[in-house]
N, C-alpha and C. Protein backbone atom coordinates (compact mmCIF):
# COMPACT_ATOMS: atom_id res chain seq x y z
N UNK A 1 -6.55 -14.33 22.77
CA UNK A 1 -5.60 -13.68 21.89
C UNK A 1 -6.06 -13.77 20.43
N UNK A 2 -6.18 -15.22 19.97
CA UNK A 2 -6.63 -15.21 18.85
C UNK A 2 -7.90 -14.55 18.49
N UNK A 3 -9.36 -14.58 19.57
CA UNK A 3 -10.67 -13.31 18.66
C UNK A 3 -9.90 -12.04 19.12
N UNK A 4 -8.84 -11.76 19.68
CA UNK A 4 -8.47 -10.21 19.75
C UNK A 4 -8.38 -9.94 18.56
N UNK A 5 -7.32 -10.88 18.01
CA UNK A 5 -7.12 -10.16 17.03
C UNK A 5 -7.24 -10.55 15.43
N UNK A 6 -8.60 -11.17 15.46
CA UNK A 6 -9.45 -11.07 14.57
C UNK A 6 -10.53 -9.91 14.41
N UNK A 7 -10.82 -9.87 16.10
CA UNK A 7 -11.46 -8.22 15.95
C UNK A 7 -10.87 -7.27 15.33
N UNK A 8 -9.64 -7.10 15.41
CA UNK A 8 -8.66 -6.12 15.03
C UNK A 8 -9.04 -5.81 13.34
N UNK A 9 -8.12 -7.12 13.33
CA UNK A 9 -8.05 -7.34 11.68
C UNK A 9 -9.21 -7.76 10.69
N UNK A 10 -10.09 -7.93 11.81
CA UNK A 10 -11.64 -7.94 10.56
C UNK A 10 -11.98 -7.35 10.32
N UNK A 11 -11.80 -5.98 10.94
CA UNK A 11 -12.90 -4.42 11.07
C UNK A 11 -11.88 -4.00 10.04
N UNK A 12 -10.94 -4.31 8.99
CA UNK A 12 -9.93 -3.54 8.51
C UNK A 12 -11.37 -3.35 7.18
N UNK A 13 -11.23 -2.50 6.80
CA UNK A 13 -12.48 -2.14 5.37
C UNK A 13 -11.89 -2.76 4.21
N UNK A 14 -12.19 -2.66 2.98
CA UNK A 14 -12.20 -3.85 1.96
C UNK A 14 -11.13 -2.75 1.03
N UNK A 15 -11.31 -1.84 1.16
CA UNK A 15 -10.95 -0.52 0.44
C UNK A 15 -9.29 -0.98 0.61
N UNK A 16 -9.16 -1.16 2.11
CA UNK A 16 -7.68 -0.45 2.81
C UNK A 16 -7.10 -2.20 2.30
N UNK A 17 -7.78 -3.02 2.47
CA UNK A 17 -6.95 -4.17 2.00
C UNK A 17 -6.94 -4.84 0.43
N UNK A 18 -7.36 -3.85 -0.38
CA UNK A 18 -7.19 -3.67 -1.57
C UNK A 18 -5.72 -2.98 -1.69
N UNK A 19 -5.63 -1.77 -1.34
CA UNK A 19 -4.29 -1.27 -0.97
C UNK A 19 -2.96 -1.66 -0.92
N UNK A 20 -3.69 -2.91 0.10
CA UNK A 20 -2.37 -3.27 0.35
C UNK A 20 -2.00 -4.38 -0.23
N UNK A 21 -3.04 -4.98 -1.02
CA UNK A 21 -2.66 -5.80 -1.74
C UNK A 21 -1.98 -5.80 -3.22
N UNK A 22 -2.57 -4.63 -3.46
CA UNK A 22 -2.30 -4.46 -4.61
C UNK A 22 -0.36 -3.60 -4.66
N UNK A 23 -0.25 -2.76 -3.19
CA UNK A 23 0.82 -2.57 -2.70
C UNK A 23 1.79 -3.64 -2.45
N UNK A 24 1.16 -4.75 -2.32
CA UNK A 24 2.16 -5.96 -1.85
C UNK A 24 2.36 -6.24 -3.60
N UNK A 25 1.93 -6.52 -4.68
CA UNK A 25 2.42 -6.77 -6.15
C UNK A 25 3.29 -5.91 -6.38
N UNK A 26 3.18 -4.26 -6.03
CA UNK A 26 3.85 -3.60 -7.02
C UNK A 26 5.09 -3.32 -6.45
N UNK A 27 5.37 -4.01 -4.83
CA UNK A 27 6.47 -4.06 -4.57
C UNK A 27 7.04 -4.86 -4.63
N UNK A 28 6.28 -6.39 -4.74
CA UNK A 28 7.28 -7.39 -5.14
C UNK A 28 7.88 -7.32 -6.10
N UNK A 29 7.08 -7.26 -7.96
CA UNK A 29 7.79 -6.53 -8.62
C UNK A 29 9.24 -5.65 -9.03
N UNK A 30 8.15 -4.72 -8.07
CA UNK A 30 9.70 -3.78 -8.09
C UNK A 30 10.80 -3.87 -7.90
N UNK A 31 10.60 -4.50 -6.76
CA UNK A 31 12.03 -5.05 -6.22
C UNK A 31 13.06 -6.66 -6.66
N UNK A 32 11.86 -7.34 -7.73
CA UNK A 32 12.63 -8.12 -8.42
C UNK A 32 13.49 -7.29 -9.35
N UNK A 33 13.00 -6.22 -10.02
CA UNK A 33 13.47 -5.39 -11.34
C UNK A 33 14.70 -4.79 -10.69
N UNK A 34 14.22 -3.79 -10.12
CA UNK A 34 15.50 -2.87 -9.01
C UNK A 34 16.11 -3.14 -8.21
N UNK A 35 15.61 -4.15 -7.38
CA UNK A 35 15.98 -4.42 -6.32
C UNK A 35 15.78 -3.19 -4.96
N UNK A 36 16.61 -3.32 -3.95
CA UNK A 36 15.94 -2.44 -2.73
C UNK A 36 15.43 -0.94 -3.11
N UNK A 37 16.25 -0.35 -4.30
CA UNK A 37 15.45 0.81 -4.80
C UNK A 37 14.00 0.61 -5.52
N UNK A 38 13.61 -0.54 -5.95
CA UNK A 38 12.00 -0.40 -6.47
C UNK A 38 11.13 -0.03 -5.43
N UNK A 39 11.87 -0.67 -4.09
CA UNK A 39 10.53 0.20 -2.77
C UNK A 39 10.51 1.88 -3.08
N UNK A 40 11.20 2.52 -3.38
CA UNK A 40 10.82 3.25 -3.85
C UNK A 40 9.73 3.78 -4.55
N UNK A 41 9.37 3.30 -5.80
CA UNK A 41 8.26 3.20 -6.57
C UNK A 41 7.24 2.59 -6.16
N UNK A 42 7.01 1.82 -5.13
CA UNK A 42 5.67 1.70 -4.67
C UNK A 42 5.08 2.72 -4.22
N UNK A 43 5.77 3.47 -2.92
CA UNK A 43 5.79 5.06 -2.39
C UNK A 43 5.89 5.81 -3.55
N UNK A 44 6.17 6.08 -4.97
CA UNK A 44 6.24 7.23 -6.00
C UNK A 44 4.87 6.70 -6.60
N UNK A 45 4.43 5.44 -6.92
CA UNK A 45 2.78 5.06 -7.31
C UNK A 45 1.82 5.18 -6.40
N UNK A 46 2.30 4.69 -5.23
CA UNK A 46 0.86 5.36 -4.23
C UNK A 46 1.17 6.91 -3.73
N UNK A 47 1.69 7.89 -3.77
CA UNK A 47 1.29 8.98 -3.78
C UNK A 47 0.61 9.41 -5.07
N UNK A 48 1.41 9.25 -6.47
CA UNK A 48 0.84 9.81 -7.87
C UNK A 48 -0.93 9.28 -7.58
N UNK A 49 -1.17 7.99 -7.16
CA UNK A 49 -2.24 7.43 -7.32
C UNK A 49 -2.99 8.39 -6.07
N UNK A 50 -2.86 8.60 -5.29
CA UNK A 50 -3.82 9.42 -4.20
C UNK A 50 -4.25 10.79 -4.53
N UNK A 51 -2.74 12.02 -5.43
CA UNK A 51 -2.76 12.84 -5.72
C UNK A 51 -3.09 13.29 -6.67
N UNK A 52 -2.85 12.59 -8.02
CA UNK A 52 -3.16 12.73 -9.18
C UNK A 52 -4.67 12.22 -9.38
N UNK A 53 -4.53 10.94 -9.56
CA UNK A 53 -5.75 10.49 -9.59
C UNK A 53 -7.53 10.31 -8.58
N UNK A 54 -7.01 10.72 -7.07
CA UNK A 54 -8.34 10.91 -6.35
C UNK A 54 -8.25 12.46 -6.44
N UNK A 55 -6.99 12.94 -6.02
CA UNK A 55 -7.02 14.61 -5.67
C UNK A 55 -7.66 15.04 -7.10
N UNK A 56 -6.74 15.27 -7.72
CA UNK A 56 -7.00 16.39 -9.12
C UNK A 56 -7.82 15.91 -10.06
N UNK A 57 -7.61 14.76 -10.19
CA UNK A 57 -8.75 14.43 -11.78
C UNK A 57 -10.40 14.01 -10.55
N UNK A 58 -10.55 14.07 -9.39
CA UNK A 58 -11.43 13.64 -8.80
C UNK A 58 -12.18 12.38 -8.91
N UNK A 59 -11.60 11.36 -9.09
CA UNK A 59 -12.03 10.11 -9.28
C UNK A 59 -12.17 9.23 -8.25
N UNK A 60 -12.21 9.75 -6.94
CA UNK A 60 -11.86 8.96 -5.79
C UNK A 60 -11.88 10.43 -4.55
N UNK A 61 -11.72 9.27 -3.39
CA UNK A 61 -11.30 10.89 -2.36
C UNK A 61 -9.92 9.96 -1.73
N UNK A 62 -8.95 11.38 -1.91
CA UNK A 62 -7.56 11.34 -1.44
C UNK A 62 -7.45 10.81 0.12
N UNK A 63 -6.93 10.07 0.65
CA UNK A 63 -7.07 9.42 1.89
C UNK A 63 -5.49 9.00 2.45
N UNK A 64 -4.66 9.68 3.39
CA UNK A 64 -3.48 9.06 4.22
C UNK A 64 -3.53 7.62 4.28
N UNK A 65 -4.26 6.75 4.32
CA UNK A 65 -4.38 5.60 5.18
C UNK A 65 -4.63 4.87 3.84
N UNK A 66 -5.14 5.51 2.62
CA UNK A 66 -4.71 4.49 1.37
C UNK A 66 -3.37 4.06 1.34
N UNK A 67 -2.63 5.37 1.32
CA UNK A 67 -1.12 5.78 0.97
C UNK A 67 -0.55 4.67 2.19
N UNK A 68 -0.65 5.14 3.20
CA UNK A 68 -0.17 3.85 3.95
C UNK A 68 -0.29 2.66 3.69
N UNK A 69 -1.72 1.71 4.08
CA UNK A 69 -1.80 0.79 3.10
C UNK A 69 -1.19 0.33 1.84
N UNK A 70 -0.90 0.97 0.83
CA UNK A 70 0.16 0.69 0.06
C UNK A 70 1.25 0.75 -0.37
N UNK A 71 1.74 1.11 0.62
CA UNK A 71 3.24 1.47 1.01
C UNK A 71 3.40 0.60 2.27
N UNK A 72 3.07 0.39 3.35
CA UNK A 72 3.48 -1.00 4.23
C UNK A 72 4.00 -1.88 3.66
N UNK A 73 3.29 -3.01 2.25
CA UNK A 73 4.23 -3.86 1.94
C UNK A 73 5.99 -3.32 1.40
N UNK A 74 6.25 -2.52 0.96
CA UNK A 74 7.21 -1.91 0.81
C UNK A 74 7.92 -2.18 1.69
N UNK A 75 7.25 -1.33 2.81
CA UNK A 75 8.10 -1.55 4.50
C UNK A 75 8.46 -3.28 4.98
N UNK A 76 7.41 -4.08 4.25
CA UNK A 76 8.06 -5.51 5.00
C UNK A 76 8.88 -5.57 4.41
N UNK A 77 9.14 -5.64 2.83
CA UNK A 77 10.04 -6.45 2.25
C UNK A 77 11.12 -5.67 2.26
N UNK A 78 11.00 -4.11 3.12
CA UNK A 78 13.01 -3.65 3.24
C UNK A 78 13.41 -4.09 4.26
N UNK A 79 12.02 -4.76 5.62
CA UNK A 79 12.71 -5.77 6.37
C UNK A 79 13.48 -6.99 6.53
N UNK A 80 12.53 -7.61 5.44
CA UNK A 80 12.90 -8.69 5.20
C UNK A 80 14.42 -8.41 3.74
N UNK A 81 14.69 -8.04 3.65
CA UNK A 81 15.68 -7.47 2.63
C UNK A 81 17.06 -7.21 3.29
């Protein structure tokens, strides 16, 4: 069980757990300030950040699975909430 799922979670790329790390700050954050509405703004910064900044100004390539990645922590803490 345990090398299962280290296989799993090792193959995750460095990119996608940047994401989510940096997704896990801007929702803790948020949600000290706002409370359950700052999850919100993690989801309104990681789209602006995928769309604005990889899509249109081309600084990056636009990717679903960023956006996820940083938006999951969001999703724990309206669980845990």
């Amino acid at each position: 069980m345990k090398a299962r799922t280290l296989k799993i979670f090792g193959n995750i790329k460095h990119d996608k757990l940047l994401h989510f790390f940096y997704g896990s700050i801007i929702s803790f954050v948020s949600v000290l300030i706002f409370g359950v509405y700052g999850l919100w703004i993690t989801v309104i910064i990681a789209a602006v950040k995928e769309i604005i900044w990889d899509y249109l100004m081309k600084k990056g390539s636009p990717e679903l699975l960023d956006f996820i990645f940083t938006i999951i922590p969001a999703g724990m803490l309206l669980i845990l909430y």
